[in-house]
N, C-alpha and C. Protein backbone atom coordinates (compact mmCIF):
# COMPACT_ATOMS: atom_id res chain seq x y z
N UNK A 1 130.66 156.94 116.08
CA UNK A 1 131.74 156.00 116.16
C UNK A 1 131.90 155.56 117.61
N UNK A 2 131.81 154.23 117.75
CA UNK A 2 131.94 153.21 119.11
C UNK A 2 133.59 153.44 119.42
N UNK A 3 133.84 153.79 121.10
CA UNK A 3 135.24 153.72 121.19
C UNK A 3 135.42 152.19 121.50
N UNK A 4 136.80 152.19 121.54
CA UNK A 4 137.42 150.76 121.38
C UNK A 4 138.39 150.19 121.93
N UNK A 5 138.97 151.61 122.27
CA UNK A 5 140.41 151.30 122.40
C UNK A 5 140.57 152.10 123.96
N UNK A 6 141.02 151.54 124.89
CA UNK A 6 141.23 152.00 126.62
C UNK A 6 141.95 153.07 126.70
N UNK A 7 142.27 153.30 128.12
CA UNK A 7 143.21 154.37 128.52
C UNK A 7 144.94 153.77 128.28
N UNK A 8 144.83 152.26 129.04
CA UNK A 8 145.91 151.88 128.56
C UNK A 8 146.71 151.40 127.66
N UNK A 9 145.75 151.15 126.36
CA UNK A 9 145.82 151.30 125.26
C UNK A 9 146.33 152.32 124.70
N UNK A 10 145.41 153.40 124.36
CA UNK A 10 145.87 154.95 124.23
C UNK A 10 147.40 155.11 124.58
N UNK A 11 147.63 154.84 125.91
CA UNK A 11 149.28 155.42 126.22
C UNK A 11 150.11 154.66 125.09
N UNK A 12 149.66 153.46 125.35
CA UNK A 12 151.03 152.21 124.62
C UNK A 12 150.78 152.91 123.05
N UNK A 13 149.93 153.00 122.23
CA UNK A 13 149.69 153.73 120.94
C UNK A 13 150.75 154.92 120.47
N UNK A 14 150.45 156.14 121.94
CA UNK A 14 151.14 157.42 121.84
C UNK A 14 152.59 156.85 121.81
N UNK A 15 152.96 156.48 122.96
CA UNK A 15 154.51 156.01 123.01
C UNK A 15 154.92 155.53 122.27
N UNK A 16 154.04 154.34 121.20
CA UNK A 16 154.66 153.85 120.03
C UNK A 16 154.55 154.87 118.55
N UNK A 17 153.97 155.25 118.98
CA UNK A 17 153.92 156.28 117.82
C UNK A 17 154.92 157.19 117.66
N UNK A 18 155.01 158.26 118.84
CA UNK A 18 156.22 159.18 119.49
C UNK A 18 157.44 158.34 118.86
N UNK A 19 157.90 157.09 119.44
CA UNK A 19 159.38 156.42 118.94
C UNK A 19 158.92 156.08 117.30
N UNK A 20 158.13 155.94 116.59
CA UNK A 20 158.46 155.80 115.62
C UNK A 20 158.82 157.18 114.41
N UNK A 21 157.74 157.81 115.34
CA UNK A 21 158.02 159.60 114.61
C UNK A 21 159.68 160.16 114.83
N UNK A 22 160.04 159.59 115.87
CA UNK A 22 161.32 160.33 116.72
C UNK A 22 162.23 159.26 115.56
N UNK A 23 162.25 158.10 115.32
CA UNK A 23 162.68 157.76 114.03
C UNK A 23 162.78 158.15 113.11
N UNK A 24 161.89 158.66 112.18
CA UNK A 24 161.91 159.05 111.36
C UNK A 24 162.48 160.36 111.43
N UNK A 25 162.03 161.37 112.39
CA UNK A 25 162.72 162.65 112.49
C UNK A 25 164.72 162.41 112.09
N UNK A 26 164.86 161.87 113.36
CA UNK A 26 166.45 161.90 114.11
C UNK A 26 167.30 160.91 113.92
N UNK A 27 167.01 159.60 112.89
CA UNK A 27 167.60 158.70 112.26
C UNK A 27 168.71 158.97 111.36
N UNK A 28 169.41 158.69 110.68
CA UNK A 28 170.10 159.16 109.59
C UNK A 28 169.63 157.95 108.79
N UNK A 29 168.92 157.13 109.14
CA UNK A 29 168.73 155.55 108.44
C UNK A 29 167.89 156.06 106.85
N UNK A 30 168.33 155.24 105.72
CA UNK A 30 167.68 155.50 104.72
C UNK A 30 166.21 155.12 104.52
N UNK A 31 165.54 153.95 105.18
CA UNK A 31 164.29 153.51 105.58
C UNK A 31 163.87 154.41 106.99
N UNK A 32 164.48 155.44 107.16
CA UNK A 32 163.64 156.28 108.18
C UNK A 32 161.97 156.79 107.84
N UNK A 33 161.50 157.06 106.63
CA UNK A 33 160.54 157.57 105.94
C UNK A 33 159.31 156.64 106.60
N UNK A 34 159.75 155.16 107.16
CA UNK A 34 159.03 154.28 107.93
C UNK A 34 157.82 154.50 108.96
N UNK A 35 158.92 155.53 109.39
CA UNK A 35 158.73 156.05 110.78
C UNK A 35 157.20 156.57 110.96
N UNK A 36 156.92 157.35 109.91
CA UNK A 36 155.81 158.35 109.40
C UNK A 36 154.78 157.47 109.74
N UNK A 37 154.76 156.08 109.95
CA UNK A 37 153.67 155.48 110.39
C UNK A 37 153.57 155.27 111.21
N UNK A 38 153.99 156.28 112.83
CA UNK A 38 153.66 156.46 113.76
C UNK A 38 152.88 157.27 114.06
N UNK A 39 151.95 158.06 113.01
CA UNK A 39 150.91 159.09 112.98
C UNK A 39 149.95 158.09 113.09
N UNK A 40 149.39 156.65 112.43
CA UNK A 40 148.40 155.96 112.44
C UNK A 40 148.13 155.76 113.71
N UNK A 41 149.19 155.02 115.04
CA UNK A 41 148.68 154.84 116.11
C UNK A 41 148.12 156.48 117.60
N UNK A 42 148.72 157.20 116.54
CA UNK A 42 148.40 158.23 117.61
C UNK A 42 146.99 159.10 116.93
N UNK A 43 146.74 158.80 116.03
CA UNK A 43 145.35 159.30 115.55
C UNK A 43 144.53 158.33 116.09
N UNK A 44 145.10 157.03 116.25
CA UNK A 44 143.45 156.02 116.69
C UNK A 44 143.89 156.03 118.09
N UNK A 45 144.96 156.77 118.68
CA UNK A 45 144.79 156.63 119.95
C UNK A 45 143.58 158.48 120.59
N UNK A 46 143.93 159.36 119.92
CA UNK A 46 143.32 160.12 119.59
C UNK A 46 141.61 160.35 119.73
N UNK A 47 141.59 159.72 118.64
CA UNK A 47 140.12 159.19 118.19
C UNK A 47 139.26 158.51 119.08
N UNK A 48 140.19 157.50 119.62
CA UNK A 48 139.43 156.25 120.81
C UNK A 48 138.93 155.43 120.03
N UNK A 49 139.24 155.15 118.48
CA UNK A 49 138.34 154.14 117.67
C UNK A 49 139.57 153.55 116.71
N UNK A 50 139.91 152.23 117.04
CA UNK A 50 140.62 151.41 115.95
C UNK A 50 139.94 150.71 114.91
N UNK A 51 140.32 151.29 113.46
CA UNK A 51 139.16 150.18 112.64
C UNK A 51 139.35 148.90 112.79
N UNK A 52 140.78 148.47 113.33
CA UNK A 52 141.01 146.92 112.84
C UNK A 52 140.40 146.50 114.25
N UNK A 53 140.06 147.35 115.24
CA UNK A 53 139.48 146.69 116.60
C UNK A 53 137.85 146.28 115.92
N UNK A 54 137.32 147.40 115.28
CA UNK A 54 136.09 147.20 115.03
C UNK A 54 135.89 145.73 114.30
N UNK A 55 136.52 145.89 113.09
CA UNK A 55 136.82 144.88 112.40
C UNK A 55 137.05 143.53 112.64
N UNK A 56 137.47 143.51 114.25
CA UNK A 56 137.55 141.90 114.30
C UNK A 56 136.84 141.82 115.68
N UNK A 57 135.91 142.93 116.08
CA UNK A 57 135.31 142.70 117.10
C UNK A 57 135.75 142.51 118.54
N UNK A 58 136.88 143.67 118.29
CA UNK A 58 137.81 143.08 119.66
C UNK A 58 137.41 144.92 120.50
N UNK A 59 137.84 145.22 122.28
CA UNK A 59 137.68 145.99 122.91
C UNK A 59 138.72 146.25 123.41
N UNK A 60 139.63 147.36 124.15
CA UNK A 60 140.11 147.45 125.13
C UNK A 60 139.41 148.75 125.91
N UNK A 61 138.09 148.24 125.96
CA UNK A 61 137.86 149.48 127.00
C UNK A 61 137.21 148.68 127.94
N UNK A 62 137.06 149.09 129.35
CA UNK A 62 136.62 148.33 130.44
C UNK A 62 134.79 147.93 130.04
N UNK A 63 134.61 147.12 130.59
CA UNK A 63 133.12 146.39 130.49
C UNK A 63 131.95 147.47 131.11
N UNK A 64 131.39 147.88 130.70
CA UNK A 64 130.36 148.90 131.88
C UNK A 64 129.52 147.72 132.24
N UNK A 65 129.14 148.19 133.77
CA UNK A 65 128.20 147.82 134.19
C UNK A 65 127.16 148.46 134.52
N UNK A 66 125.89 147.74 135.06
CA UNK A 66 124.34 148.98 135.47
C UNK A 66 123.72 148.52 134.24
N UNK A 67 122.62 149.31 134.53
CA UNK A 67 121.31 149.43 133.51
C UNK A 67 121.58 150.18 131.87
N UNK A 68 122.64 150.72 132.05
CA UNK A 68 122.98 151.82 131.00
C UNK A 68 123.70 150.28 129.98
N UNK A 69 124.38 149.18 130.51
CA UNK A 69 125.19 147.95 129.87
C UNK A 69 124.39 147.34 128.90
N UNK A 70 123.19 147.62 129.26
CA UNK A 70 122.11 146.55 128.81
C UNK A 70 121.19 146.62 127.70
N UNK A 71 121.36 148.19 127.83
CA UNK A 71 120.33 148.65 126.29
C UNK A 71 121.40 148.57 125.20
């Protein structure tokens, strides 16, 4: 599996994830159960691989350069 997704990516993922879990935890809201889908961004931040990045052919990881770019 190709990574995809950056360092600064990764953070913004965790943090959004964290507030949506911390939702769901510490809400009293009846749509708190929502929240639980703050596990998706912290597994693909995790992972380093977003399918929907793959999927539409998009990157956030820096460009390499050198001989290693090219093969």
């Amino acid at each position: 599996m190709k990574t995809n997704v950056g360092k600064i990516d990764r953070a913004l993922r965790v943090l959004f994830g964290l507030a949506l879990l911390a939702f769901a935890f510490f809400s009293g809201h009846p749509y708190a159960w929502i929240g639980y889908i703050g596990i998706v961004p912290i597994l693909t931040a995790i992972i380093g691989n977003c399918p929907l990045y793959s999927l539409f052919g998009i990157s956030s990881c820096p460009i390499k350069t050198g001989s290693r770019a090219m093969r």
